[in-house]
C-alpha atoms as a PDB file:
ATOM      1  CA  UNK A   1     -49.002 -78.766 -60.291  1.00  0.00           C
ATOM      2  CA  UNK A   2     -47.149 -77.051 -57.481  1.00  0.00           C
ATOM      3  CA  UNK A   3     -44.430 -78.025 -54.833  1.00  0.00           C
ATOM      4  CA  UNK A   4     -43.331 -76.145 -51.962  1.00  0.00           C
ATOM      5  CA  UNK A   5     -39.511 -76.399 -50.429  1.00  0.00           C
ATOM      6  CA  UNK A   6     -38.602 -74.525 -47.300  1.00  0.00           C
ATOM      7  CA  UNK A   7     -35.586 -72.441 -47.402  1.00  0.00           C
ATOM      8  CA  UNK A   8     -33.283 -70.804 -44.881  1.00  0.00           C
ATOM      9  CA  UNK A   9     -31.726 -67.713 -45.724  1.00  0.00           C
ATOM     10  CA  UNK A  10     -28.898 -65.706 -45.203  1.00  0.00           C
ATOM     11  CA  UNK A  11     -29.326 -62.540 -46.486  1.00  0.00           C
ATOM     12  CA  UNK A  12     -26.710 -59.680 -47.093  1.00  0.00           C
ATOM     13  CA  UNK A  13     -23.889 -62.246 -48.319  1.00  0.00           C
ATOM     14  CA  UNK A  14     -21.289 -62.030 -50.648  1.00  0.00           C
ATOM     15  CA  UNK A  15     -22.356 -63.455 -53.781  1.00  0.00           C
ATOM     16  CA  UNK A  16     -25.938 -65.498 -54.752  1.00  0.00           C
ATOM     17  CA  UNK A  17     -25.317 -69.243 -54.061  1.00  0.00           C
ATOM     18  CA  UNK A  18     -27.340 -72.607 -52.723  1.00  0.00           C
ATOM     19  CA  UNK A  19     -25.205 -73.487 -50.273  1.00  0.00           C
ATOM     20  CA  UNK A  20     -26.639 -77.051 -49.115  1.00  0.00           C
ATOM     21  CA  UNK A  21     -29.630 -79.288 -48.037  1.00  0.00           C
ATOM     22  CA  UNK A  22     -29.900 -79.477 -44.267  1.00  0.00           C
ATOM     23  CA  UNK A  23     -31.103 -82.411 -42.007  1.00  0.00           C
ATOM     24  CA  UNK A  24     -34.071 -80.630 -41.854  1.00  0.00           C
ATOM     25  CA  UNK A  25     -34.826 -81.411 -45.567  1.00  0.00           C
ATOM     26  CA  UNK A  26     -34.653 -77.058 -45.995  1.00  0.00           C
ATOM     27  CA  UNK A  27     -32.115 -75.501 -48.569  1.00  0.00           C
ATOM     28  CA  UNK A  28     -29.787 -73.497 -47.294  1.00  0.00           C
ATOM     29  CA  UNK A  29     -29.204 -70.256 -49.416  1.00  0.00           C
ATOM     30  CA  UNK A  30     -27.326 -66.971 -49.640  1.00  0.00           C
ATOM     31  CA  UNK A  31     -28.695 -63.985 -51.455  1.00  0.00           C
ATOM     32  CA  UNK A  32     -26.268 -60.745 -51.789  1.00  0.00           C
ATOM     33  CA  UNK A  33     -29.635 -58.440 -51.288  1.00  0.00           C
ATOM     34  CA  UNK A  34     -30.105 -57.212 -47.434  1.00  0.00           C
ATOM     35  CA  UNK A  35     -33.382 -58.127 -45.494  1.00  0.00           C
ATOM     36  CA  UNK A  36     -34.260 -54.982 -45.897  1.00  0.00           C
ATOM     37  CA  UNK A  37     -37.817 -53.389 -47.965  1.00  0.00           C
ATOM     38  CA  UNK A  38     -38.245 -57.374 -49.030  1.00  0.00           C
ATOM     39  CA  UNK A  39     -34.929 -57.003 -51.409  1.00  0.00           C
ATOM     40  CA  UNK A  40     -33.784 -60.700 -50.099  1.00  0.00           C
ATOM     41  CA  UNK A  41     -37.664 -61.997 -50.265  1.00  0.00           C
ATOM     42  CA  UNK A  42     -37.290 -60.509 -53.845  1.00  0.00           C
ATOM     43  CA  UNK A  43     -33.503 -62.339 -54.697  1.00  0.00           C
ATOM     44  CA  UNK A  44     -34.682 -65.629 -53.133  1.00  0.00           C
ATOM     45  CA  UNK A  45     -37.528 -65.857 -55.909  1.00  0.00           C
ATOM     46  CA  UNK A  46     -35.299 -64.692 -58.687  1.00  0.00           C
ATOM     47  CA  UNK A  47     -32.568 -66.934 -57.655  1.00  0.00           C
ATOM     48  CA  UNK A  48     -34.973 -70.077 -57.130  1.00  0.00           C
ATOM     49  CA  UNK A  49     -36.434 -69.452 -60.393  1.00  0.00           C
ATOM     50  CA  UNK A  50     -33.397 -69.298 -62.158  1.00  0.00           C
ATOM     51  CA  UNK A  51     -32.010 -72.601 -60.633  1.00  0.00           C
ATOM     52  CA  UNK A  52     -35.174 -74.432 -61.716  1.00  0.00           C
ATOM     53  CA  UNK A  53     -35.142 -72.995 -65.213  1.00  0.00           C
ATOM     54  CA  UNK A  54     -38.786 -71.533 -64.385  1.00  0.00           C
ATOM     55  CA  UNK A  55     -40.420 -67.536 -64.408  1.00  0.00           C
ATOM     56  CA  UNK A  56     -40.144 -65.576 -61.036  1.00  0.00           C
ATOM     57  CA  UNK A  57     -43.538 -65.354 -61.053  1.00  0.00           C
ATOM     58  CA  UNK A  58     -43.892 -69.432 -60.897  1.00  0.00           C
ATOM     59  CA  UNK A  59     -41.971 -68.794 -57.743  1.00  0.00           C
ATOM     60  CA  UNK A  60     -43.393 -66.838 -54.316  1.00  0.00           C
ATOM     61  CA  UNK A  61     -42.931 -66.602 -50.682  1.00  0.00           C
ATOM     62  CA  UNK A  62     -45.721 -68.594 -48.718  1.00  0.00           C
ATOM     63  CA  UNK A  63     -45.199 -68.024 -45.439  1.00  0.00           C
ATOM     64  CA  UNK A  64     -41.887 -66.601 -43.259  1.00  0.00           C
ATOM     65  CA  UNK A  65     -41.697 -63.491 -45.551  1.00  0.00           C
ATOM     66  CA  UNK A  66     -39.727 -61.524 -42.076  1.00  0.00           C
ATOM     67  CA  UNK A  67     -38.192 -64.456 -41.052  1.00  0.00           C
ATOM     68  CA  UNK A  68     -34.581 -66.660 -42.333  1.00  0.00           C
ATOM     69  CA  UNK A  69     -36.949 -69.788 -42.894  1.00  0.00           C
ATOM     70  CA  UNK A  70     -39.584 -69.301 -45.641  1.00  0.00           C
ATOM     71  CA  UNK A  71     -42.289 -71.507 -47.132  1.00  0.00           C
ATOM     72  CA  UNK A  72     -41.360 -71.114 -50.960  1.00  0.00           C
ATOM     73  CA  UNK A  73     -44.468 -72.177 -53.717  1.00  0.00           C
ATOM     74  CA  UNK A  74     -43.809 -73.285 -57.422  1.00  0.00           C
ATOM     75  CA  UNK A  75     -45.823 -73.310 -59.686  1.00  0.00           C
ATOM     76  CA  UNK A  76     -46.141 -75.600 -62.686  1.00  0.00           C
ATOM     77  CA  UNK A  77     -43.695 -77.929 -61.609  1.00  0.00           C
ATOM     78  CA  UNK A  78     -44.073 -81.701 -58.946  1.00  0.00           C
ATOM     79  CA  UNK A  79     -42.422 -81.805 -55.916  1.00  0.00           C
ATOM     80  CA  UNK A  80     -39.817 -84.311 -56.633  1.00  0.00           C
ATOM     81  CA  UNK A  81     -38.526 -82.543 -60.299  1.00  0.00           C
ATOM     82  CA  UNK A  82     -38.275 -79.091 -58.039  1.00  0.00           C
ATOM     83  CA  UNK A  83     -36.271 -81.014 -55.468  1.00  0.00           C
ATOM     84  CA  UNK A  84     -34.366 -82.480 -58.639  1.00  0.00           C
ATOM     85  CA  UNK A  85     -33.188 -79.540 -60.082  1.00  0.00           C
ATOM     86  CA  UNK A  86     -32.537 -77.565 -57.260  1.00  0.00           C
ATOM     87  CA  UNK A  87     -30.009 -80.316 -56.507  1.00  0.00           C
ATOM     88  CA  UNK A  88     -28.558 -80.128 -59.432  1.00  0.00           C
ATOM     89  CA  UNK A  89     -27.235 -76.540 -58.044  1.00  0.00           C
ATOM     90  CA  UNK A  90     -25.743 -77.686 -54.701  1.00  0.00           C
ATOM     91  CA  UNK A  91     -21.690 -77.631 -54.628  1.00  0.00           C
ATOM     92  CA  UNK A  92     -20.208 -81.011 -54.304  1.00  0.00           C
ATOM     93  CA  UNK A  93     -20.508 -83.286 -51.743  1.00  0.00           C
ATOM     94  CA  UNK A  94     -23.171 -80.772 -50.184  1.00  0.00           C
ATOM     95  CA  UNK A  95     -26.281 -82.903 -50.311  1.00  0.00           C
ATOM     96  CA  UNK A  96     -27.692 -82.830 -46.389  1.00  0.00           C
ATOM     97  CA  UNK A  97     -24.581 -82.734 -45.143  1.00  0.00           C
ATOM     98  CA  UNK A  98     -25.064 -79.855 -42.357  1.00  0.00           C
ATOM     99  CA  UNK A  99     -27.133 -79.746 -39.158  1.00  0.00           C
ATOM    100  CA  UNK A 100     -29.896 -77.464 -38.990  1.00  0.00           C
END
C-alpha cells in the first residue's frame, strides 16, 4: 500500500500548519524550519506523519527535495484514506479553495 500527495511548501514560517488544498489537487503547507541543510524537507515528513497518525519513516520526499513543490510517498496507507486524513487537518472552509 502506498499513496503519494504533492505538496507546496513554504518554508521558514511562523508556526507548522496545512494551510489548504489548491486547484491543483497539492496541499499547501507551512513548516517553521528554513530550506536550509534539508531542515524543511525534514519538518514536512514529521509534520505529514503526524497529521496522518503514521511513523516519519512511512513518510519521504520523492521527488522536488530543492524545490517548494515535492512528490511526498506513504507508506502503508491507500490513496484516498491519506487524502482523508490529511483533510481532516485543513482549517475551515479551506478545502480547494485557493488558486495555485
Amino acid at each position: 500500500m502506498r499513496a503519494r500527495i504533492v505538496v507546496r511548501v513554504q518554508p521558514g514560517a511562523r508556526r507548522d500548519a496545512l494551510l489548504a488544498r489548491l486547484d491543483t489537487g497539492a496541499w499547501k503547507l507551512a513548516v517553521a524550519a528554513p530550506p536550509l541543510e534539508g531542515r524543511a524537507n525534514a519538518a514536512v515528513e514529521a509534520r505529514i506523519a503526524e497529521w496522518l497518525g503514521i511513523r516519519q519513516r512511512q513518510v519521504s520526499i520523492a521527488r522536488g527535495g530543492t524545490s517548494r513543490d515535492k512528490w511526498v510517498d506513504i507508506e502503508g496507507l491507500e490513496q484516498h484514506e491519506a487524502e482523508a486524513r490529511l483533510a481532516r487537518h485543513l482549517p475551515p472552509g479551506r478545502e480547494r479553495t485557493e488558486p495555485a
